[in-house]
Protein backbone atom coordinates (compact mmCIF):
# COMPACT_ATOMS: atom_id res chain seq x y z
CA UNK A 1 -95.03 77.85 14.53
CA UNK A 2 -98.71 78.87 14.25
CA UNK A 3 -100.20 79.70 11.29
CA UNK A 4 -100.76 83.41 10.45
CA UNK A 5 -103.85 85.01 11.70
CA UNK A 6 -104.30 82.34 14.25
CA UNK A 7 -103.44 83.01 18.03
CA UNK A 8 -101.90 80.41 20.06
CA UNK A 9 -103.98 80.10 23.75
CA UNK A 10 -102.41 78.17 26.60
CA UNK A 11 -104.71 75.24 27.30
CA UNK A 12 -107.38 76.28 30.78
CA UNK A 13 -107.98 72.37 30.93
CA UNK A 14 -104.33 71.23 31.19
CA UNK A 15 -103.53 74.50 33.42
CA UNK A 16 -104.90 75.81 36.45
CA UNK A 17 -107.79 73.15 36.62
CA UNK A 18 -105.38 70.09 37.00
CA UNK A 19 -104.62 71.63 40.97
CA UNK A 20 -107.97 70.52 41.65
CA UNK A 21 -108.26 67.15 40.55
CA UNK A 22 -108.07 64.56 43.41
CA UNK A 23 -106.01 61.44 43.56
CA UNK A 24 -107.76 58.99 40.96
CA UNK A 25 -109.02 56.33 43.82
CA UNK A 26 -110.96 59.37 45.47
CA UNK A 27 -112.26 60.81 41.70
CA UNK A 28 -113.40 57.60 40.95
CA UNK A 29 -115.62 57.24 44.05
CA UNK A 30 -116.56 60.53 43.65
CA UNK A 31 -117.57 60.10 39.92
CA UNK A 32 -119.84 56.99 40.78
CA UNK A 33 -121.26 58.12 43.50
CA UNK A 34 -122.42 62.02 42.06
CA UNK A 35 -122.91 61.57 38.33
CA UNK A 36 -122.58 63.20 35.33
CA UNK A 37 -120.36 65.32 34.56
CA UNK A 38 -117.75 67.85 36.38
CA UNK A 39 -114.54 67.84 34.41
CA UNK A 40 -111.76 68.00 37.09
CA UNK A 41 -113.68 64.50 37.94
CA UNK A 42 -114.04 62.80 34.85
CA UNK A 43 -110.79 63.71 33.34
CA UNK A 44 -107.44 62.88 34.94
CA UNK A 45 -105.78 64.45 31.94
CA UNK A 46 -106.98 65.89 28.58
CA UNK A 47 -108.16 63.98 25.74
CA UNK A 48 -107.32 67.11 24.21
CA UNK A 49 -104.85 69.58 24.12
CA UNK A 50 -102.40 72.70 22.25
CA UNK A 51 -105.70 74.65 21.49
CA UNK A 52 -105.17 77.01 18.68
CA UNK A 53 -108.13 79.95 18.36
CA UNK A 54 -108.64 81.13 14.56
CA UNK A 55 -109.39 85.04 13.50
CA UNK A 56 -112.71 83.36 12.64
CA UNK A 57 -113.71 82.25 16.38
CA UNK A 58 -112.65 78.62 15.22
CA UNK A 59 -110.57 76.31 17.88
CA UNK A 60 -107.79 73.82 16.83
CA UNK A 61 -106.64 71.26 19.04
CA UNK A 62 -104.49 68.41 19.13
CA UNK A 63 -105.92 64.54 20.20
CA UNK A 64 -104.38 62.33 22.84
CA UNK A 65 -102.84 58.96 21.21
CA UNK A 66 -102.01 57.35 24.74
CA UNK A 67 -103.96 54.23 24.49
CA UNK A 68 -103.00 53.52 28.12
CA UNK A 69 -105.22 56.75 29.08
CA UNK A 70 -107.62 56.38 26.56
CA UNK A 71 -108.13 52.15 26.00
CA UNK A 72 -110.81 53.02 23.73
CA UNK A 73 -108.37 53.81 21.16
CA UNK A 74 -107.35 50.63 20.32
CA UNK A 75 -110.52 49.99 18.40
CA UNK A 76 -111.42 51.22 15.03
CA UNK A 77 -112.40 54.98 15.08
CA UNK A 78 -116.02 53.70 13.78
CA UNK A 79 -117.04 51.98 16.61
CA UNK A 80 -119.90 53.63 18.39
CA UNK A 81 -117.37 53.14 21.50
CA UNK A 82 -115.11 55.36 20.17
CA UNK A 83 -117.07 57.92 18.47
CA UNK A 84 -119.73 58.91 21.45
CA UNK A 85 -116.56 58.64 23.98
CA UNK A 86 -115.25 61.01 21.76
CA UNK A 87 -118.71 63.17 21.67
CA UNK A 88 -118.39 63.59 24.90
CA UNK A 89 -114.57 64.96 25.44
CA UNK A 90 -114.49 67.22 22.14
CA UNK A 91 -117.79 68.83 23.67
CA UNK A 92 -117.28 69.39 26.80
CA UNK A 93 -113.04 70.01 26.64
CA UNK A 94 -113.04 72.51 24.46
CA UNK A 95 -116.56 74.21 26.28
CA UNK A 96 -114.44 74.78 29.30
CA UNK A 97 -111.19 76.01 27.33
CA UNK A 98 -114.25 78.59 25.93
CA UNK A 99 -115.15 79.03 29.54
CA UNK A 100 -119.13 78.44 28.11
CA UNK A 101 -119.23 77.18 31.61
CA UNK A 102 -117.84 76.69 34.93
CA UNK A 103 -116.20 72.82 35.52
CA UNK A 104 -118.64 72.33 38.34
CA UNK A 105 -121.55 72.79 36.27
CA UNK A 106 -123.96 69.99 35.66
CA UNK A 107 -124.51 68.98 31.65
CA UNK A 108 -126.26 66.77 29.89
CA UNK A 109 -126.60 65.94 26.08
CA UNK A 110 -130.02 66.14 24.47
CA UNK A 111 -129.17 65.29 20.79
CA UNK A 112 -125.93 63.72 19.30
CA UNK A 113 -124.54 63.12 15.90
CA UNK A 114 -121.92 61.73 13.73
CA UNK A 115 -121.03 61.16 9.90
CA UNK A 116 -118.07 58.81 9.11
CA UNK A 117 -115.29 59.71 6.55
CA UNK A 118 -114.03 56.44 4.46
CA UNK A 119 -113.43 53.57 5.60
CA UNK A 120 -109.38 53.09 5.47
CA UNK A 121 -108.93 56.43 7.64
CA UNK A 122 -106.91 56.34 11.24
CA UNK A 123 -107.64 57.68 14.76
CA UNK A 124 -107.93 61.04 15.02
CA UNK A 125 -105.19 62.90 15.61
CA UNK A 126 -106.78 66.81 15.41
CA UNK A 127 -110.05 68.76 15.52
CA UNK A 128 -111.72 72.01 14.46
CA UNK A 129 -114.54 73.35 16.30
CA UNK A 130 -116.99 75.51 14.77
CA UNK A 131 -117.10 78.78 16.91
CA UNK A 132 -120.72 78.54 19.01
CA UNK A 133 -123.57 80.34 16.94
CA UNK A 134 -124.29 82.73 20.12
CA UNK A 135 -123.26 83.67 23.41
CA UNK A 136 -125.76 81.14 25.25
CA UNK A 137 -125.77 78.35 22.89
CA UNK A 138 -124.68 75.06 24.37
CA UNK A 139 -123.81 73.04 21.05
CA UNK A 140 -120.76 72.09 19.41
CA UNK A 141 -119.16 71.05 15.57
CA UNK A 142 -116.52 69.50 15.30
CA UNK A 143 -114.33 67.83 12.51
CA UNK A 144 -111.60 65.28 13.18
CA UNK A 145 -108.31 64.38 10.72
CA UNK A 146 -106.30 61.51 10.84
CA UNK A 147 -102.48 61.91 10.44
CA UNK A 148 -102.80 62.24 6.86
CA UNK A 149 -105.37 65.07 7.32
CA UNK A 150 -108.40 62.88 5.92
CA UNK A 151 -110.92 63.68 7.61
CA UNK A 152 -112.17 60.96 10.39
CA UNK A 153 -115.63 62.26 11.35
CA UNK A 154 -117.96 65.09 11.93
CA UNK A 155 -119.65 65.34 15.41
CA UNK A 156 -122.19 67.38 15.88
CA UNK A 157 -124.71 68.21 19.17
CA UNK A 158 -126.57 70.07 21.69
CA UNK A 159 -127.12 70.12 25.80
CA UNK A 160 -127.90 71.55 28.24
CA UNK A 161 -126.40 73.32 31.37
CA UNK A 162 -128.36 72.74 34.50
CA UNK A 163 -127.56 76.02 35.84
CA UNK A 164 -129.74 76.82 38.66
CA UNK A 165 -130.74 73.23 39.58
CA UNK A 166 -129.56 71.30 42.34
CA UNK A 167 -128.63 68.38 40.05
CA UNK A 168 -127.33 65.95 42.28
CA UNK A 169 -129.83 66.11 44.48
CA UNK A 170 -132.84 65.77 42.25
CA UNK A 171 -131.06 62.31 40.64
CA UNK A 172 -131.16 60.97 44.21
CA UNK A 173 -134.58 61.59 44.90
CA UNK A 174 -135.34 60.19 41.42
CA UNK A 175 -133.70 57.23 42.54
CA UNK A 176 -135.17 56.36 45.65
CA UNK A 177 -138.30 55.81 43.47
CA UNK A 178 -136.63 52.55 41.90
CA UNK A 179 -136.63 49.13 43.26
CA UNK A 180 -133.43 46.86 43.60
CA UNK A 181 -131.18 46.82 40.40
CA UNK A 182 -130.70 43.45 38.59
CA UNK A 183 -127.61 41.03 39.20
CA UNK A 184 -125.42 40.50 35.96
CA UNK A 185 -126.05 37.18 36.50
CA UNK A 186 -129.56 37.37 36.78
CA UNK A 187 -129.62 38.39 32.88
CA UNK A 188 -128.95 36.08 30.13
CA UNK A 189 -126.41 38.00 27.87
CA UNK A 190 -125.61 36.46 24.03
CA UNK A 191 -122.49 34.86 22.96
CA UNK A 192 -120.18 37.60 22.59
CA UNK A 193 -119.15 35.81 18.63
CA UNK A 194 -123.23 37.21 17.81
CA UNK A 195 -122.40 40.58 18.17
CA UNK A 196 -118.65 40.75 16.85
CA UNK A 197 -116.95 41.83 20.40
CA UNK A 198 -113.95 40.21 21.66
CA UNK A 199 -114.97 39.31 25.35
CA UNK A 200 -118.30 37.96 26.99
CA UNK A 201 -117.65 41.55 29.19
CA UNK A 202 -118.03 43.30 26.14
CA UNK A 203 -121.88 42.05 25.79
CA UNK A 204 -124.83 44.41 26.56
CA UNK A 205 -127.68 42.66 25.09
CA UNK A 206 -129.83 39.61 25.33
CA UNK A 207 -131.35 36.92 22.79
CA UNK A 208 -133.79 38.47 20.48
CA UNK A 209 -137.01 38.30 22.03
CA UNK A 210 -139.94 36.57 20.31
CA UNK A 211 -143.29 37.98 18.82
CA UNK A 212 -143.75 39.95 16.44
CA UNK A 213 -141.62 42.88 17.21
CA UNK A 214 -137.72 43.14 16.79
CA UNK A 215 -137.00 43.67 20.40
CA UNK A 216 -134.20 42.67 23.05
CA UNK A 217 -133.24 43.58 26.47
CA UNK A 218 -130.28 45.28 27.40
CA UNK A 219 -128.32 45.64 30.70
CA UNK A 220 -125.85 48.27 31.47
CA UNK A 221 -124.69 48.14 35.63
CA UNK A 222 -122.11 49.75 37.77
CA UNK A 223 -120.23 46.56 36.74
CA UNK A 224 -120.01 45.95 33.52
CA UNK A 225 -120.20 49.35 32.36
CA UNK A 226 -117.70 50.90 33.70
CA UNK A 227 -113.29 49.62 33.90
CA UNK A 228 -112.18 47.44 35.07
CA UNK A 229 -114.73 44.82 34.42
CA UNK A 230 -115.34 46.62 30.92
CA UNK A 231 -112.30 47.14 28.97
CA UNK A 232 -113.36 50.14 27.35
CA UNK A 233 -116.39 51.22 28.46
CA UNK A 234 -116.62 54.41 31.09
CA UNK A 235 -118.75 57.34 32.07
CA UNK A 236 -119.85 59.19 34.67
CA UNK A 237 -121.91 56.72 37.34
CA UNK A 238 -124.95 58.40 37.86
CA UNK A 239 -127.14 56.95 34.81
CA UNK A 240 -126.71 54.75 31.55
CA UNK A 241 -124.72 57.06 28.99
CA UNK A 242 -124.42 57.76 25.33
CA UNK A 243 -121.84 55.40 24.59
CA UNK A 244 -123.56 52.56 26.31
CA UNK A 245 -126.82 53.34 24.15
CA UNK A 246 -124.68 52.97 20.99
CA UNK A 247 -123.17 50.38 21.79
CA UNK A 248 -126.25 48.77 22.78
CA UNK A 249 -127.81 49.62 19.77
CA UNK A 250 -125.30 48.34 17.32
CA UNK A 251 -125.05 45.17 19.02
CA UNK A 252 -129.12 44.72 18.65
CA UNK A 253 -128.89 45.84 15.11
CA UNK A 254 -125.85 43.43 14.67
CA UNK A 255 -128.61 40.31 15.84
CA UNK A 256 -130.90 42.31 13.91
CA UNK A 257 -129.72 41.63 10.46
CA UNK A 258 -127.52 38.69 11.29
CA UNK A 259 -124.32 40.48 10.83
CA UNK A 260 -121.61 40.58 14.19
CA UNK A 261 -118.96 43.27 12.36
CA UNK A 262 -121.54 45.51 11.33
CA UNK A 263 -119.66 48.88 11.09
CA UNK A 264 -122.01 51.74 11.96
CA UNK A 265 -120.90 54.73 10.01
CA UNK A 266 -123.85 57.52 10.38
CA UNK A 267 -126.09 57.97 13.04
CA UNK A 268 -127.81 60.98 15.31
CA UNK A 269 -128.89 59.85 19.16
CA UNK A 270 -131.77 62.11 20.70
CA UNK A 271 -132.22 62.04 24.30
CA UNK A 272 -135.55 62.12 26.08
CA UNK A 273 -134.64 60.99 30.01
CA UNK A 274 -132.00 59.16 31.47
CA UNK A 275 -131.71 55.27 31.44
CA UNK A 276 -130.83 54.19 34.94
CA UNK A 277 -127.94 51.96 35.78
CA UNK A 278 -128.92 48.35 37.02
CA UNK A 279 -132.27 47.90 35.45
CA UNK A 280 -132.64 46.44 31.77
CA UNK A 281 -133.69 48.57 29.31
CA UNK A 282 -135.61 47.32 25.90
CA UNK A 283 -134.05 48.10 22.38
CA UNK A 284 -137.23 47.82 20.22
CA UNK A 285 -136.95 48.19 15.76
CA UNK A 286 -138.72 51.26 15.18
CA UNK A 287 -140.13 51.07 11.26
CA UNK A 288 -138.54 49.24 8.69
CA UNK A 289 -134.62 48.82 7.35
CA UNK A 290 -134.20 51.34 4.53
CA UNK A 291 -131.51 50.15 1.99
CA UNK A 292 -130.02 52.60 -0.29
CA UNK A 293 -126.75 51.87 -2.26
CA UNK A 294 -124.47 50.46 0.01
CA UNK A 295 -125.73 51.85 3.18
CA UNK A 296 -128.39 50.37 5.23
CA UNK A 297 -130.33 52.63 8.28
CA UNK A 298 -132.75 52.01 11.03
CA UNK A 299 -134.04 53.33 14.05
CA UNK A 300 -133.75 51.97 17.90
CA UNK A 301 -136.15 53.28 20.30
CA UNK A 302 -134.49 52.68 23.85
CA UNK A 303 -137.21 52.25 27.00
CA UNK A 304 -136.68 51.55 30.18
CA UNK A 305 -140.27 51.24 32.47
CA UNK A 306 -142.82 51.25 30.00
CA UNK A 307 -141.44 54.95 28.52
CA UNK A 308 -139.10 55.73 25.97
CA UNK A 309 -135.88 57.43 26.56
CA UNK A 310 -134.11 58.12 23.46
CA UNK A 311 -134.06 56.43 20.21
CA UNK A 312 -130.89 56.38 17.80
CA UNK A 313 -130.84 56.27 14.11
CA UNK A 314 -128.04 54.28 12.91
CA UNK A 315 -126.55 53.49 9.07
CA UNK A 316 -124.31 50.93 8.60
CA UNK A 317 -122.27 49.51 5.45
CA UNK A 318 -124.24 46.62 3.67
């Protein structure tokens, strides 16, 4: 039974939108080939679910365990893996459940952020989302509890809604601008023991370069980015995504300072333009380490052509 004062809401993602997904072999297709990121595409079932909407504009939900759906969830709930995957679906789920807009909109994150609980919590198992500050605010709050209601994480961010844009077709003609993408094996990735992942799939990043700057190169395709070549790893096909930057970035940070398990367990991810698919990007130190207690932080600026496009402040446990 609900609590008082809160009002149970049949969930709008598990309802009526579920008629419209296509078989998965034709959603997949259609996810690589137009992008980022129309829900009925991206989302053969919720990652969440049994939405609960408080007196105080609040929503409660429920989180998927089936690590069949969701193979992500067999790794610790600190990776950066799991915790922009997770950006993503306890954004944009509940945003449609709100109906803050339509499933065939086009969206796209401009700022992201996290803060870690302790370090002996579980998965997730349930979220809170802050109610949106205002009618046309595209941003979202979010706490997560494990089973023994400690709290996981806080994830935090903003977007956009490309409302009146023909998205689709202006990432094509964006496109056409690029040369021919790189063959995996045309890269030289680092032994997968260097950055603590299980697999040689699992590797993003190259050698540290030399010089003077901290630097490496980084190459995220329609290959190993995506299942079933990746065993974790997904998105929406049109560009390089969050979770790929972080994941980048933790594994350069990992070289970095010489530590494979480094556990990231802050860190905020602003977005300038989109990395593309098939073409290395660089993952360059931006200012020193800082070292404070037990935490350690520094940024990665992310380019790809000679321009950056995002940078990611990460803290890690020392």
């Amino acid at each position: 039974m609900p609590r008082v004062g809160l009002k149970v809401v049949p969930s709008k993602v598990h309802g009526s939108l579920n008629a419209e997904i296509p078989p998965l072999a034709v959603r997949e297709k259609l996810v690589r080939r137009a992008g980022f990121c129309k829900a009925w595409m991206m989302t053969p079932k919720s990652y969440t679910h049994s939405y609960v909407v408080g007196n105080d504009g609040s929503l409660s939900f429920a989180c998927s365990q089936d690590a069949q759906s969701w193979p992500w969830l067999r790794l610790h709930p600190f990776d950066p893996i799991v915790v922009q995957t997770l950006n993503f679906y306890v954004a944009h789920e509940p945003a449609i459940f709100r109906e803050r807009y339509a499933p065939g909109q086009w969206t796209a994150l401009t700022n992201t952020g996290w803060k870690c609980g302790a370090r002996n919590v579980g998965p997730a198992v349930r979220g809170v989302a802050k109610p949106p500050p205002d009618e046309d605010s595209v941003t979202y709050d979010v706490n997560l509890y494990d089973r023994d209601d400690a709290l996981v994480y806080r994830l935090y961010g903003e977007g956009v809604v490309f409302r009146n844009r023909d998205f689709a077709a202006w990432r094509q003609g964006q496109k056409r601008e690029l040369g021919p993408e790189m063959d995996l094996a045309e890269f030289a990735f680092i032994d997968a023991s260097a950055v603590g992942v299980g697999t040689s799939a699992e590797v993003l990043v190259s050698v540290l370069e030399p010089g003077p700057e901290a630097c490496a190169q980084a190459l995220v395709t329609a290959e190993n980015g995506f299942p079933p070549l990746h065993p974790y790893h997904d998105g929406s096909g049109d560009h390089v995504n969050a979770t790929h930057l972080a994941d980048a970035a933790r594994q350069f940070l990992a070289l970095l300072v010489r530590t494979p398990t480094l556990t990231v367990v802050d860190g905020e991810m602003h977005f300038e333009r989109y990395v593309e698919l098939g073409y290395p990007f660089r993952l360059r130190q931006e200012g020193p380490v800082s070292r404070k207690r037990v935490l350690a932080q520094a940024r990665v600026s992310i380019e790809q052509f000679d321009r950056r496009c995002a940078f990611v402040d990460l803290s890690w446990e020392l």
